[in-house]
PDB file of N, CA and C in Angstrom:
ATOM      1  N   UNK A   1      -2.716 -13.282  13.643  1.00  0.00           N
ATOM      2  CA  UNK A   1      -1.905 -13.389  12.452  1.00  0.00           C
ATOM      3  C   UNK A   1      -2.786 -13.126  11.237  1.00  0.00           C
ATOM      4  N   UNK A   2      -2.366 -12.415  10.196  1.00  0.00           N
ATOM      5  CA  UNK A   2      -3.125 -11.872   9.293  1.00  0.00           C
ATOM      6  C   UNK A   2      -2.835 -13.461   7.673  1.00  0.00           C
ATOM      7  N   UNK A   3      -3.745 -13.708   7.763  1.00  0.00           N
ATOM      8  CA  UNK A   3      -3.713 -14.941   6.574  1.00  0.00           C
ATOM      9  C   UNK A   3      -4.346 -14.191   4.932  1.00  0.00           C
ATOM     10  N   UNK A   4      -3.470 -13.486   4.252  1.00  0.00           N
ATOM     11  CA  UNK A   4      -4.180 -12.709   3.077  1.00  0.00           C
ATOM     12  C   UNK A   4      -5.163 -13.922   1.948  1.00  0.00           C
ATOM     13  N   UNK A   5      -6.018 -12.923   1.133  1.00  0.00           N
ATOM     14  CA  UNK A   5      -6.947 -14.210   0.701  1.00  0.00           C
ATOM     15  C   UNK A   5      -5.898 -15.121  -0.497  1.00  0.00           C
ATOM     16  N   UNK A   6      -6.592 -15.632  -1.113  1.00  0.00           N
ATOM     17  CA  UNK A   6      -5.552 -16.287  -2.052  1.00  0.00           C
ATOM     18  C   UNK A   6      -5.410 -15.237  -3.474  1.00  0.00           C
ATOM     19  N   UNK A   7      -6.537 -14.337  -3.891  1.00  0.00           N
ATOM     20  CA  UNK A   7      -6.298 -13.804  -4.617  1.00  0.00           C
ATOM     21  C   UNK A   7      -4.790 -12.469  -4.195  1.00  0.00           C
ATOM     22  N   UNK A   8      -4.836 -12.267  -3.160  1.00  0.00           N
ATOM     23  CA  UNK A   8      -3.816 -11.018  -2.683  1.00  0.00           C
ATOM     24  C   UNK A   8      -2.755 -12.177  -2.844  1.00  0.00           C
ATOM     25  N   UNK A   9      -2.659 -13.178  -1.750  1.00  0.00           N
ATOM     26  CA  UNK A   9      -1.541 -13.983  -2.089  1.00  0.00           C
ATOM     27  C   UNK A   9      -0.520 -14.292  -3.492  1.00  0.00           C
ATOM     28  N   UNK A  10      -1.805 -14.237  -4.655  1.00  0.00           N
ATOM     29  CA  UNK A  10      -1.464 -15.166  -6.062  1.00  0.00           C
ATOM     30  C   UNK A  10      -0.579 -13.649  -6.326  1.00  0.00           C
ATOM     31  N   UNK A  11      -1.241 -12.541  -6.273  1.00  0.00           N
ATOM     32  CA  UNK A  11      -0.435 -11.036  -6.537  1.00  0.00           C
ATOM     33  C   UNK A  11       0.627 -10.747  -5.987  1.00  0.00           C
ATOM     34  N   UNK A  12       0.775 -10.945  -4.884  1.00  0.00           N
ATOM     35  CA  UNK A  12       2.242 -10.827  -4.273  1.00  0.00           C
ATOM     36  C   UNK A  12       3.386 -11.412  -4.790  1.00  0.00           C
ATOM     37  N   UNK A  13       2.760 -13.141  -4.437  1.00  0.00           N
ATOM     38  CA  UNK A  13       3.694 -14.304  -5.082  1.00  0.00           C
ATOM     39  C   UNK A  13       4.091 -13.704  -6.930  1.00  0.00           C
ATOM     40  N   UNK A  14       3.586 -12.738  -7.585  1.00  0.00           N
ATOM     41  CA  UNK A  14       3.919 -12.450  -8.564  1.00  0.00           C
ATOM     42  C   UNK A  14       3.824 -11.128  -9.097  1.00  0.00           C
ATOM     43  N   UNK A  15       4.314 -10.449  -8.380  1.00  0.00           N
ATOM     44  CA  UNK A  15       4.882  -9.104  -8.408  1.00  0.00           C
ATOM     45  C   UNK A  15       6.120  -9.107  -8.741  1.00  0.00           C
ATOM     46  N   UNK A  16       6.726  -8.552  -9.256  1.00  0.00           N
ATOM     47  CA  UNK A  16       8.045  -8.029  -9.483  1.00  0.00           C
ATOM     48  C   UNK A  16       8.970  -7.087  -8.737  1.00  0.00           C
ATOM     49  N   UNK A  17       9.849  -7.739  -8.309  1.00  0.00           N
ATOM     50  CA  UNK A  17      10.913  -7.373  -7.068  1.00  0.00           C
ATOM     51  C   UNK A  17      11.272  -6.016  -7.186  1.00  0.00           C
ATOM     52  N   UNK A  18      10.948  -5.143  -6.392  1.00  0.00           N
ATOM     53  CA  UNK A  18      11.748  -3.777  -6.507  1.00  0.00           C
ATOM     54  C   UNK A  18      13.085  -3.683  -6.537  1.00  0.00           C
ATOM     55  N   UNK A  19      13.779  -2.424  -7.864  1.00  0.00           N
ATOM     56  CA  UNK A  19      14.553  -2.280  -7.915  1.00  0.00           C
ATOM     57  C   UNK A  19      15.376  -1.833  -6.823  1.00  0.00           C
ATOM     58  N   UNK A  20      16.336  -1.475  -6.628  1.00  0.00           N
ATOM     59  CA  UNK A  20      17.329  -1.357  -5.264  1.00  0.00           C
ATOM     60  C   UNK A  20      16.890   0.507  -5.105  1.00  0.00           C
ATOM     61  N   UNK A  21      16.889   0.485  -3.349  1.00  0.00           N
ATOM     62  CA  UNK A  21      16.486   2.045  -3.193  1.00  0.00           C
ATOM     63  C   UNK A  21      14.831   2.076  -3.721  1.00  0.00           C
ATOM     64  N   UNK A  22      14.205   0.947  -3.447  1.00  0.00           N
ATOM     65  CA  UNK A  22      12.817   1.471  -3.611  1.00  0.00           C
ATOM     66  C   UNK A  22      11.646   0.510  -3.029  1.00  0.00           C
ATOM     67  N   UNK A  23      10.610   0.340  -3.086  1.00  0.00           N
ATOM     68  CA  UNK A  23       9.633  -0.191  -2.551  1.00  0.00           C
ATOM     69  C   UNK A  23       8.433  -0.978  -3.490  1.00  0.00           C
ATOM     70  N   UNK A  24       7.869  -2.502  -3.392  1.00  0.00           N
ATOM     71  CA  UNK A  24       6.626  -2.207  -4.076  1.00  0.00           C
ATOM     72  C   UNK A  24       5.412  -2.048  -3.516  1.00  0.00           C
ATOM     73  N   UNK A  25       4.611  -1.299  -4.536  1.00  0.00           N
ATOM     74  CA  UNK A  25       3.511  -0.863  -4.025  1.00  0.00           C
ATOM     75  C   UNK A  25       2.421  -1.766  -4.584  1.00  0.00           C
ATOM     76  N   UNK A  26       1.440  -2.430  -4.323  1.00  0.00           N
ATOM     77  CA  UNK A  26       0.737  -3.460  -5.228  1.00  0.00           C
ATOM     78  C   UNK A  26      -0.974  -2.973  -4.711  1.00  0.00           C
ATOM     79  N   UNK A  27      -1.600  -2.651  -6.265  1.00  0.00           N
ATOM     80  CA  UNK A  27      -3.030  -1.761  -6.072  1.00  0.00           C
ATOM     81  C   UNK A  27      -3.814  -3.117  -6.141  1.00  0.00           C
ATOM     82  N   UNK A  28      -5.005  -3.309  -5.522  1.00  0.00           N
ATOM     83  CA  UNK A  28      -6.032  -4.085  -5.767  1.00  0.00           C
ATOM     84  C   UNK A  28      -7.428  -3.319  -6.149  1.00  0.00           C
ATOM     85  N   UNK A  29      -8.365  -4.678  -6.650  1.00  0.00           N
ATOM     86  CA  UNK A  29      -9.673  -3.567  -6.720  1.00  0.00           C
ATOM     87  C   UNK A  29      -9.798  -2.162  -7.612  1.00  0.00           C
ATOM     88  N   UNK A  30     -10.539  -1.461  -6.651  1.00  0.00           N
ATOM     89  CA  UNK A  30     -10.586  -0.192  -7.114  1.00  0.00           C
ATOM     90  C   UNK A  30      -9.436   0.473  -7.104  1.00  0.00           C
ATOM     91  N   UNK A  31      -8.810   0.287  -6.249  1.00  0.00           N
ATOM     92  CA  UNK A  31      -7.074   1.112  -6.052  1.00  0.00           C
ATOM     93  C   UNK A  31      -6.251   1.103  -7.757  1.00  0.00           C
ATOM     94  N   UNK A  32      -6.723  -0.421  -8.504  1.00  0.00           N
ATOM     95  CA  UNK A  32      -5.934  -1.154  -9.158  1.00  0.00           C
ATOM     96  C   UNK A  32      -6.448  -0.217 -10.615  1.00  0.00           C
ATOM     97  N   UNK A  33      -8.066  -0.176 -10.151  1.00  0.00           N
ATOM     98  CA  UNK A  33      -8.539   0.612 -11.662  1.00  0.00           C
ATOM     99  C   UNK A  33      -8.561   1.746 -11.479  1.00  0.00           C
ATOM    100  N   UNK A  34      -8.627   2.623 -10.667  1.00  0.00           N
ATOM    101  CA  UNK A  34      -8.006   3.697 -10.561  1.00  0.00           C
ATOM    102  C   UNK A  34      -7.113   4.650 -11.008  1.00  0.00           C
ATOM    103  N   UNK A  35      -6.123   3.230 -10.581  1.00  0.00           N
ATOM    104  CA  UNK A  35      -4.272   3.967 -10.897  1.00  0.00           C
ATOM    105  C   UNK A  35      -4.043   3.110 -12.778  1.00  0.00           C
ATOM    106  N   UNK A  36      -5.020   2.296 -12.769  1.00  0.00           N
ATOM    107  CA  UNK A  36      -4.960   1.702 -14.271  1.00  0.00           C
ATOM    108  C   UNK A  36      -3.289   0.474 -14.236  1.00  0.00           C
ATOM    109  N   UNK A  37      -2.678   0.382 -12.586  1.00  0.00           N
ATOM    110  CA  UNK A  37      -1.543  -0.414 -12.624  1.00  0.00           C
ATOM    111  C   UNK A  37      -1.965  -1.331 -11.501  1.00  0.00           C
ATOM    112  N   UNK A  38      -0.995  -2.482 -11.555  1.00  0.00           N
ATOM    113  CA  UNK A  38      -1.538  -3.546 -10.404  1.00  0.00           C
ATOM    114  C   UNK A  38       0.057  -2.926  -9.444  1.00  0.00           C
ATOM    115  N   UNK A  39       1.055  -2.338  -9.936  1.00  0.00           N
ATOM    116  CA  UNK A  39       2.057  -2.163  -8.794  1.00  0.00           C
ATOM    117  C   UNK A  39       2.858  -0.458  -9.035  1.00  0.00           C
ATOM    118  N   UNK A  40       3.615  -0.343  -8.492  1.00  0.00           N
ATOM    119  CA  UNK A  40       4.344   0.911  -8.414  1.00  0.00           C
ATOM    120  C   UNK A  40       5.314   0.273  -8.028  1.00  0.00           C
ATOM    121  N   UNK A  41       6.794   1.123  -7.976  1.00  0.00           N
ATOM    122  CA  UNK A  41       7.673   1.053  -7.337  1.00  0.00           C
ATOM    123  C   UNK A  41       7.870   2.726  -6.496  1.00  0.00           C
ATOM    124  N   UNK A  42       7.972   2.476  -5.623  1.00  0.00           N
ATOM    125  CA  UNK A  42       8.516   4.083  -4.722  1.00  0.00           C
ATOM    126  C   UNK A  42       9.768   4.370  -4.317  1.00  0.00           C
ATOM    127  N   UNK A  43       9.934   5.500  -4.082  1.00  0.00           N
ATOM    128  CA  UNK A  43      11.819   5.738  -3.166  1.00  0.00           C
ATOM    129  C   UNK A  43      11.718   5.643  -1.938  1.00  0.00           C
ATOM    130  N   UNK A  44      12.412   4.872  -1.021  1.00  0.00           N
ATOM    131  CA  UNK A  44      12.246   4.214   0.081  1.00  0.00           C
ATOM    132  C   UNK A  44      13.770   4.775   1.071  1.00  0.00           C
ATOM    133  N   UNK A  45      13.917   5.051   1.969  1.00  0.00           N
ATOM    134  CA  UNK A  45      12.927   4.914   2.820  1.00  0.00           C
ATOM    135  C   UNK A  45      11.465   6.261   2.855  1.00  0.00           C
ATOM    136  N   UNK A  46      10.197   6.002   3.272  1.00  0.00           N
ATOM    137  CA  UNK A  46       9.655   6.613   3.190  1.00  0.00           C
ATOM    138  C   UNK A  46       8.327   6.488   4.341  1.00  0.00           C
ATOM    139  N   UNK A  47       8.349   7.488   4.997  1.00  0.00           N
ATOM    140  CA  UNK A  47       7.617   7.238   6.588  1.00  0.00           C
ATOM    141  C   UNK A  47       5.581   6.730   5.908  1.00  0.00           C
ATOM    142  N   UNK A  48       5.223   5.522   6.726  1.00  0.00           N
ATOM    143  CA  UNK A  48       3.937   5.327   6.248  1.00  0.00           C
ATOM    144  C   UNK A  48       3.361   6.541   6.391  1.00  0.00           C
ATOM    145  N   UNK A  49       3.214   7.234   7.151  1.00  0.00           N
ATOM    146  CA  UNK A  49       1.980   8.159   7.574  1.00  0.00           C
ATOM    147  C   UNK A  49       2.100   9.295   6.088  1.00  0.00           C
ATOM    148  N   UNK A  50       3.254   9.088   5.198  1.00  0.00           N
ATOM    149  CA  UNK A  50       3.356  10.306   4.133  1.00  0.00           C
ATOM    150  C   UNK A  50       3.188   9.682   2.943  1.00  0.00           C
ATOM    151  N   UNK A  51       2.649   7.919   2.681  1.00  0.00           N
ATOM    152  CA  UNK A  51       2.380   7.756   1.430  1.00  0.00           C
ATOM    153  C   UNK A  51       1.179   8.029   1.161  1.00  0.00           C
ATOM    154  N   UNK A  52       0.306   8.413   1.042  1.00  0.00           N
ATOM    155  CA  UNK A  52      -1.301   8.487   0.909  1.00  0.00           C
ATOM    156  C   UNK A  52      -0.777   9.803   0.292  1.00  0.00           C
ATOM    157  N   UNK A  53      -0.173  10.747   0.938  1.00  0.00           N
ATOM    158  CA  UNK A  53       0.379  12.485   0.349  1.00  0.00           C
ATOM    159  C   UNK A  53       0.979  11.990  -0.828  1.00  0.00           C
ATOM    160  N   UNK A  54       2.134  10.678  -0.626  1.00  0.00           N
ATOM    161  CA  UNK A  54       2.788  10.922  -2.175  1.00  0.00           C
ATOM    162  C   UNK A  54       1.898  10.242  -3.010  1.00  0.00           C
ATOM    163  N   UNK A  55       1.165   9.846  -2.690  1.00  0.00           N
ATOM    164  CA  UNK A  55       0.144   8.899  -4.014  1.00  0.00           C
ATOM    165  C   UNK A  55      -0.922   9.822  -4.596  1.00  0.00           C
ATOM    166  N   UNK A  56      -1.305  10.666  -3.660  1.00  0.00           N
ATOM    167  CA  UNK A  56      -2.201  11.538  -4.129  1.00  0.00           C
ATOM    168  C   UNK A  56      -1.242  12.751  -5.046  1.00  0.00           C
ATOM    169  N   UNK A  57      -0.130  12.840  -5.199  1.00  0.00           N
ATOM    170  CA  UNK A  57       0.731  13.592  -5.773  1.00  0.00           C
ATOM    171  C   UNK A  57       0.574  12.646  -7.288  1.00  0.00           C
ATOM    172  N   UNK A  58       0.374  11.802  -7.660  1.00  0.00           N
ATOM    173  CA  UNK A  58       0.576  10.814  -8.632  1.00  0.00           C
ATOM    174  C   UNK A  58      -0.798  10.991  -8.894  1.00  0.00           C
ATOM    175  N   UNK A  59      -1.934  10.284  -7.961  1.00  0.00           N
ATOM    176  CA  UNK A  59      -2.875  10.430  -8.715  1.00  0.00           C
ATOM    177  C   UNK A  59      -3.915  10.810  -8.189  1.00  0.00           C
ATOM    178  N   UNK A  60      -4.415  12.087  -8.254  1.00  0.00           N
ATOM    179  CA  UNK A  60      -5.298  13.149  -7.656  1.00  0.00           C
ATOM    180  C   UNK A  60      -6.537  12.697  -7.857  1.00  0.00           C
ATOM    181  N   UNK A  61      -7.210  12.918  -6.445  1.00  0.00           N
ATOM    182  CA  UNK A  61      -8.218  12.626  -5.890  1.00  0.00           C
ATOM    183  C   UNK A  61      -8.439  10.944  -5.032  1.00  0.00           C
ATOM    184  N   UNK A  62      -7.252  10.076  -5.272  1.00  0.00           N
ATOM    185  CA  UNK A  62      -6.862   8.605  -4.539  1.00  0.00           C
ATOM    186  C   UNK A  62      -7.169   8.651  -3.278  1.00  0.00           C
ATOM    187  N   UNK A  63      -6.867   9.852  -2.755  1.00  0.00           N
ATOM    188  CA  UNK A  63      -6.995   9.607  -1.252  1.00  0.00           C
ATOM    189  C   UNK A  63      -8.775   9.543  -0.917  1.00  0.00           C
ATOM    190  N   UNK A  64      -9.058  10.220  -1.233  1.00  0.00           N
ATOM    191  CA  UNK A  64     -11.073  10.554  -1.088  1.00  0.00           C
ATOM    192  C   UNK A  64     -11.430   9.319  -1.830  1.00  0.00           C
ATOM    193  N   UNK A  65     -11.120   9.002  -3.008  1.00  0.00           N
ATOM    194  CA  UNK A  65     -12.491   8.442  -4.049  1.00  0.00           C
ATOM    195  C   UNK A  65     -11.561   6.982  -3.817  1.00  0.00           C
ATOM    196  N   UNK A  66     -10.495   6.170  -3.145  1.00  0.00           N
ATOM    197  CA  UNK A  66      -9.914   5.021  -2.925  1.00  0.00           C
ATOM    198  C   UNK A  66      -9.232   4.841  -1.619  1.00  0.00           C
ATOM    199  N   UNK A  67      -8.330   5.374  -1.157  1.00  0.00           N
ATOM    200  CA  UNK A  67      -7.334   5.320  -0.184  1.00  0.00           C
ATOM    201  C   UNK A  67      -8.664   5.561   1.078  1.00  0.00           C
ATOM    202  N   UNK A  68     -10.077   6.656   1.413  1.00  0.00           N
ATOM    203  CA  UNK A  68     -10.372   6.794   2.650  1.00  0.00           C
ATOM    204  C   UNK A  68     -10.557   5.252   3.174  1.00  0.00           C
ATOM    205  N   UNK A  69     -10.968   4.427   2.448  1.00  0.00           N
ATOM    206  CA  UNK A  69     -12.037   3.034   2.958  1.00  0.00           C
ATOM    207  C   UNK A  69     -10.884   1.886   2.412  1.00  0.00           C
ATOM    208  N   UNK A  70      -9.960   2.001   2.695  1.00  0.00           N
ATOM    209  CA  UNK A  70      -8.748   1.002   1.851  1.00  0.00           C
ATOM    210  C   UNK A  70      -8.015   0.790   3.065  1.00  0.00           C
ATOM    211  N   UNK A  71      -7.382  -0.736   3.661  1.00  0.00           N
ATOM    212  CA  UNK A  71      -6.927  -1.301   4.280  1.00  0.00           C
ATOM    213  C   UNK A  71      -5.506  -1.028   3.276  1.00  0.00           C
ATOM    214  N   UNK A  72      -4.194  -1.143   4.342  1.00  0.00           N
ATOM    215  CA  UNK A  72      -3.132  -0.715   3.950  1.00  0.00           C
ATOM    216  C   UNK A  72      -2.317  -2.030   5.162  1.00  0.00           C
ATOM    217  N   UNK A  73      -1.497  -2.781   3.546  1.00  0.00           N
ATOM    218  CA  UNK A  73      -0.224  -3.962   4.904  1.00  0.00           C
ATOM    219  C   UNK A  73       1.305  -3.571   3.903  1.00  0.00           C
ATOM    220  N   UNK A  74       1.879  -3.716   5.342  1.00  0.00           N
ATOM    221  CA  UNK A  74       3.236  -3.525   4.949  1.00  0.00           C
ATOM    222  C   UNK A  74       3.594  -5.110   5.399  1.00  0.00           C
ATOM    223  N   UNK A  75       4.215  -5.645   4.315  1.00  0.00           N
ATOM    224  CA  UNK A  75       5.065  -7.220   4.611  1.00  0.00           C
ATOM    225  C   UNK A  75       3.917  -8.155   5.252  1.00  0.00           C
ATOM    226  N   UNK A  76       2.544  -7.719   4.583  1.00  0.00           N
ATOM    227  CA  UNK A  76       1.401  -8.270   4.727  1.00  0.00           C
ATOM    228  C   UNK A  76       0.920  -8.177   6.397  1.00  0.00           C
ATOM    229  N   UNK A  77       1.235  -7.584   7.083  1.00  0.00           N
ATOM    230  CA  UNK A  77       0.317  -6.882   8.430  1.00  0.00           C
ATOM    231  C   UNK A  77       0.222  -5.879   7.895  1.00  0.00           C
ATOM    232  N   UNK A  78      -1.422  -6.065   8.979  1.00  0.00           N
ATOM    233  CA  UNK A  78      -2.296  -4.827   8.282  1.00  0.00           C
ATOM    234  C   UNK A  78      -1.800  -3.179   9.404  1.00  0.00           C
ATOM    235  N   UNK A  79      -1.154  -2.132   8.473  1.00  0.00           N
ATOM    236  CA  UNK A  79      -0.934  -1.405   9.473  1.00  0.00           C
ATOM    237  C   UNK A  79      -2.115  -0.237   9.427  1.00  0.00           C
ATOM    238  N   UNK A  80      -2.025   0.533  10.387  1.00  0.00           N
ATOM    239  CA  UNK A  80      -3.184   1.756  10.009  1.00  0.00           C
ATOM    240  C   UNK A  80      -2.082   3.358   9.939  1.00  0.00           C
ATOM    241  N   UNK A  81      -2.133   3.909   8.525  1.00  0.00           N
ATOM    242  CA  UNK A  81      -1.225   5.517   8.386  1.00  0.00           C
ATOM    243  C   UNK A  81      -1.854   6.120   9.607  1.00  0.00           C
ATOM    244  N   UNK A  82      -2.985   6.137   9.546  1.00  0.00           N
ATOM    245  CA  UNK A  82      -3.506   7.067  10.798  1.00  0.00           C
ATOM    246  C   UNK A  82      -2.549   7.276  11.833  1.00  0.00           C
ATOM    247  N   UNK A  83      -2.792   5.727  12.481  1.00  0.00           N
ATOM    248  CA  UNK A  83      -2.290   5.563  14.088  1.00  0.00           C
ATOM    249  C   UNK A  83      -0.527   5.721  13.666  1.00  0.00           C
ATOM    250  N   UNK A  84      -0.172   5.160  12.560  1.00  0.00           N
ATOM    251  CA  UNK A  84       1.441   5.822  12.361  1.00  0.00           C
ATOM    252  C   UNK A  84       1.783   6.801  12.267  1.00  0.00           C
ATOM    253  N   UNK A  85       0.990   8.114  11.835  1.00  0.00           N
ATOM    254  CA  UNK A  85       1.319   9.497  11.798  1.00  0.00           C
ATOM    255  C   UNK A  85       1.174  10.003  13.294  1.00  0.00           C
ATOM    256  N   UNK A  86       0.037   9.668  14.271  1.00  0.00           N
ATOM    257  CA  UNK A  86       0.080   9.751  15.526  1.00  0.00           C
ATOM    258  C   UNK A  86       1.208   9.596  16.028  1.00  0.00           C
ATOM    259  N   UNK A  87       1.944   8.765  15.664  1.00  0.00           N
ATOM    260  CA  UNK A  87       3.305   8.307  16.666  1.00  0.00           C
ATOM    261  C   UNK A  87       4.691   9.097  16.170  1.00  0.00           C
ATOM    262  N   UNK A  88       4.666  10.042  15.151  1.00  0.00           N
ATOM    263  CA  UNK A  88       5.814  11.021  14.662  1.00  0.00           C
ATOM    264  C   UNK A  88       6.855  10.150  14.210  1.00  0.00           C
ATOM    265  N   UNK A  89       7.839  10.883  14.660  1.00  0.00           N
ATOM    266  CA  UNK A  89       8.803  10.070  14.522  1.00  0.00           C
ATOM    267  C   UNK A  89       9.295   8.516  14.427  1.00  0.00           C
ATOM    268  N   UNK A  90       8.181   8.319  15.526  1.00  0.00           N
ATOM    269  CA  UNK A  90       8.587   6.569  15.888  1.00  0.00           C
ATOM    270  C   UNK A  90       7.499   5.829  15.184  1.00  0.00           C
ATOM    271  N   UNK A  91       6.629   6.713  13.993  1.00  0.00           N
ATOM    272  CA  UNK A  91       5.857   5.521  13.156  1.00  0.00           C
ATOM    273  C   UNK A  91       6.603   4.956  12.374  1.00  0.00           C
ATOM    274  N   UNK A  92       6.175   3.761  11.767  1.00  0.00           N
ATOM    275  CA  UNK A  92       6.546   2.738  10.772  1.00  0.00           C
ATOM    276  C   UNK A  92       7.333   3.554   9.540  1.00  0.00           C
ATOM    277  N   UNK A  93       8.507   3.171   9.203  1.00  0.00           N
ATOM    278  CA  UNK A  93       8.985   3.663   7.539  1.00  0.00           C
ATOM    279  C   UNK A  93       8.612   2.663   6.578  1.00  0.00           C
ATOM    280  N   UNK A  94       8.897   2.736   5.820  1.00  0.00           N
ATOM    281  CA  UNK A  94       8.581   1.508   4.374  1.00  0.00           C
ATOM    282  C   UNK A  94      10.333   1.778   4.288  1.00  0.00           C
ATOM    283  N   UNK A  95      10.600   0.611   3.873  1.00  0.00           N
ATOM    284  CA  UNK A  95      12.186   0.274   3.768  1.00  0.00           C
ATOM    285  C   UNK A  95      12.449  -0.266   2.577  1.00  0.00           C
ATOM    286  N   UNK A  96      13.452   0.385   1.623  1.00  0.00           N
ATOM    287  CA  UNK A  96      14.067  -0.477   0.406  1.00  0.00           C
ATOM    288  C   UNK A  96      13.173  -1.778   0.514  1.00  0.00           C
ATOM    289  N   UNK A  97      12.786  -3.033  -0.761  1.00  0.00           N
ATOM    290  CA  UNK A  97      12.605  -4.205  -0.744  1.00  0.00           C
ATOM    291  C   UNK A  97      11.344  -4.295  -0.140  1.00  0.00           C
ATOM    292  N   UNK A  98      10.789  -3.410   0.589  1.00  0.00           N
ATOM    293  CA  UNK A  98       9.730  -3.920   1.784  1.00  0.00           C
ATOM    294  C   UNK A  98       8.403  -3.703   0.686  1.00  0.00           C
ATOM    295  N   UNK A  99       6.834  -4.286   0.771  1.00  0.00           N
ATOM    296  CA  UNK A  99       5.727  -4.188   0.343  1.00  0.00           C
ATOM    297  C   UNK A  99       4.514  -4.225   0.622  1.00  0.00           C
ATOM    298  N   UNK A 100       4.168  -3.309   0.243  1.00  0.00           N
ATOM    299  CA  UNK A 100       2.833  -2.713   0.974  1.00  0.00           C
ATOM    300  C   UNK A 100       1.812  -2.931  -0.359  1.00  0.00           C
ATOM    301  N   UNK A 101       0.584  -3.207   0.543  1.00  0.00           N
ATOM    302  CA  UNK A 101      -0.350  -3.754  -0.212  1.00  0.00           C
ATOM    303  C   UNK A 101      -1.975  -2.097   0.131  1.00  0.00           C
ATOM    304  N   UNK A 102      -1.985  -1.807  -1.038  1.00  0.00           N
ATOM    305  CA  UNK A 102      -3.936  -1.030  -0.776  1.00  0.00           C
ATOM    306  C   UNK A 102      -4.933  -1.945  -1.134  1.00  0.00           C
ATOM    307  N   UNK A 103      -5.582  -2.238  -0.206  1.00  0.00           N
ATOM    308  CA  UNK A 103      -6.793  -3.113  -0.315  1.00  0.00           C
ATOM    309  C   UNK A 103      -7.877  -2.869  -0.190  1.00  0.00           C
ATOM    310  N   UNK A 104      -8.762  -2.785  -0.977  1.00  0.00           N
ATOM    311  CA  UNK A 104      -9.954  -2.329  -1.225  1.00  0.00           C
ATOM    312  C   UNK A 104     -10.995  -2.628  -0.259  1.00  0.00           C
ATOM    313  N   UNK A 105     -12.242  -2.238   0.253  1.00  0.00           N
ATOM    314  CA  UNK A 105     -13.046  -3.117   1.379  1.00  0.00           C
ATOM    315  C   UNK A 105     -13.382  -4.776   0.503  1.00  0.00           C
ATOM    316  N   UNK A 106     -14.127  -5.624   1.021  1.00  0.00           N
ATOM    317  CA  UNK A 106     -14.248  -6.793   0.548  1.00  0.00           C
ATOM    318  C   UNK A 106     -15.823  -7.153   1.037  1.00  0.00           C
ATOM    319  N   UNK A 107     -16.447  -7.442  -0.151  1.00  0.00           N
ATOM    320  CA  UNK A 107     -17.964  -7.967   0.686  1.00  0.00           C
ATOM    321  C   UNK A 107     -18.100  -9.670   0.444  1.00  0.00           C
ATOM    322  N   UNK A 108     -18.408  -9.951   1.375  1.00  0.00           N
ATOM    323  CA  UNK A 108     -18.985 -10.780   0.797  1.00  0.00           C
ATOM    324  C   UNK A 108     -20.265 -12.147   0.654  1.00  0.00           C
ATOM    325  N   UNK A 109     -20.401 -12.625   0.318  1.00  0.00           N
ATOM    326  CA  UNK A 109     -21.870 -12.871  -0.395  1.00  0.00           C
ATOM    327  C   UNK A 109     -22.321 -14.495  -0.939  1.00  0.00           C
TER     328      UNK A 109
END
């Protein structure tokens, strides 16, 4: 079972509910300064293995310089796009309401 830290937790618990027909997206870290936002909303449904394509459509170069080394949870399990694009058809969608988290690596010290 995936237990997120308390800082991901405190972000979730206060995100703002996606509007209807869409998804949130919530950046941490580097993801977060990056995109210069802590969330997005997306059009949903939308297959995991093709958001990394639409984000890099938004904000060029995300996938290389954030997204390669970035943990990715939908409804807080951690899924992998990889192994979902492997599976075609039958990978994971992101669904209206549903939220996915980019998470940066974590050291710590």
């Amino acid at each position: 079972m995936y237990y997120p830290s308390s800082a991901v937790t405190q972000e979730v618990m206060s995100a703002p509910k996606a509007p209807p027909g869409r998804f949130t997206l919530l950046y941490f870290a580097a993801a977060s300064s990056f995109t210069r936002r802590q969330h997005d909303f997306l059009v949903a449904p939308l297959p995991l293995a093709q958001l990394y394509d639409e984000l890099e459509k938004s904000y060029a170069g995300i996938k290389e310089q954030v997204l390669s080394s970035c943990a990715l949870t939908l409804n807080l399990d951690y899924v992998d796009p990889e192994e979902e694009a492997s599976k075609g058809e039958k990978g994971a969608v992101i669904q209206p309401g549903d939220e996915v988290a980019i998470i940066p690596p974590v050291s710590a010290g």
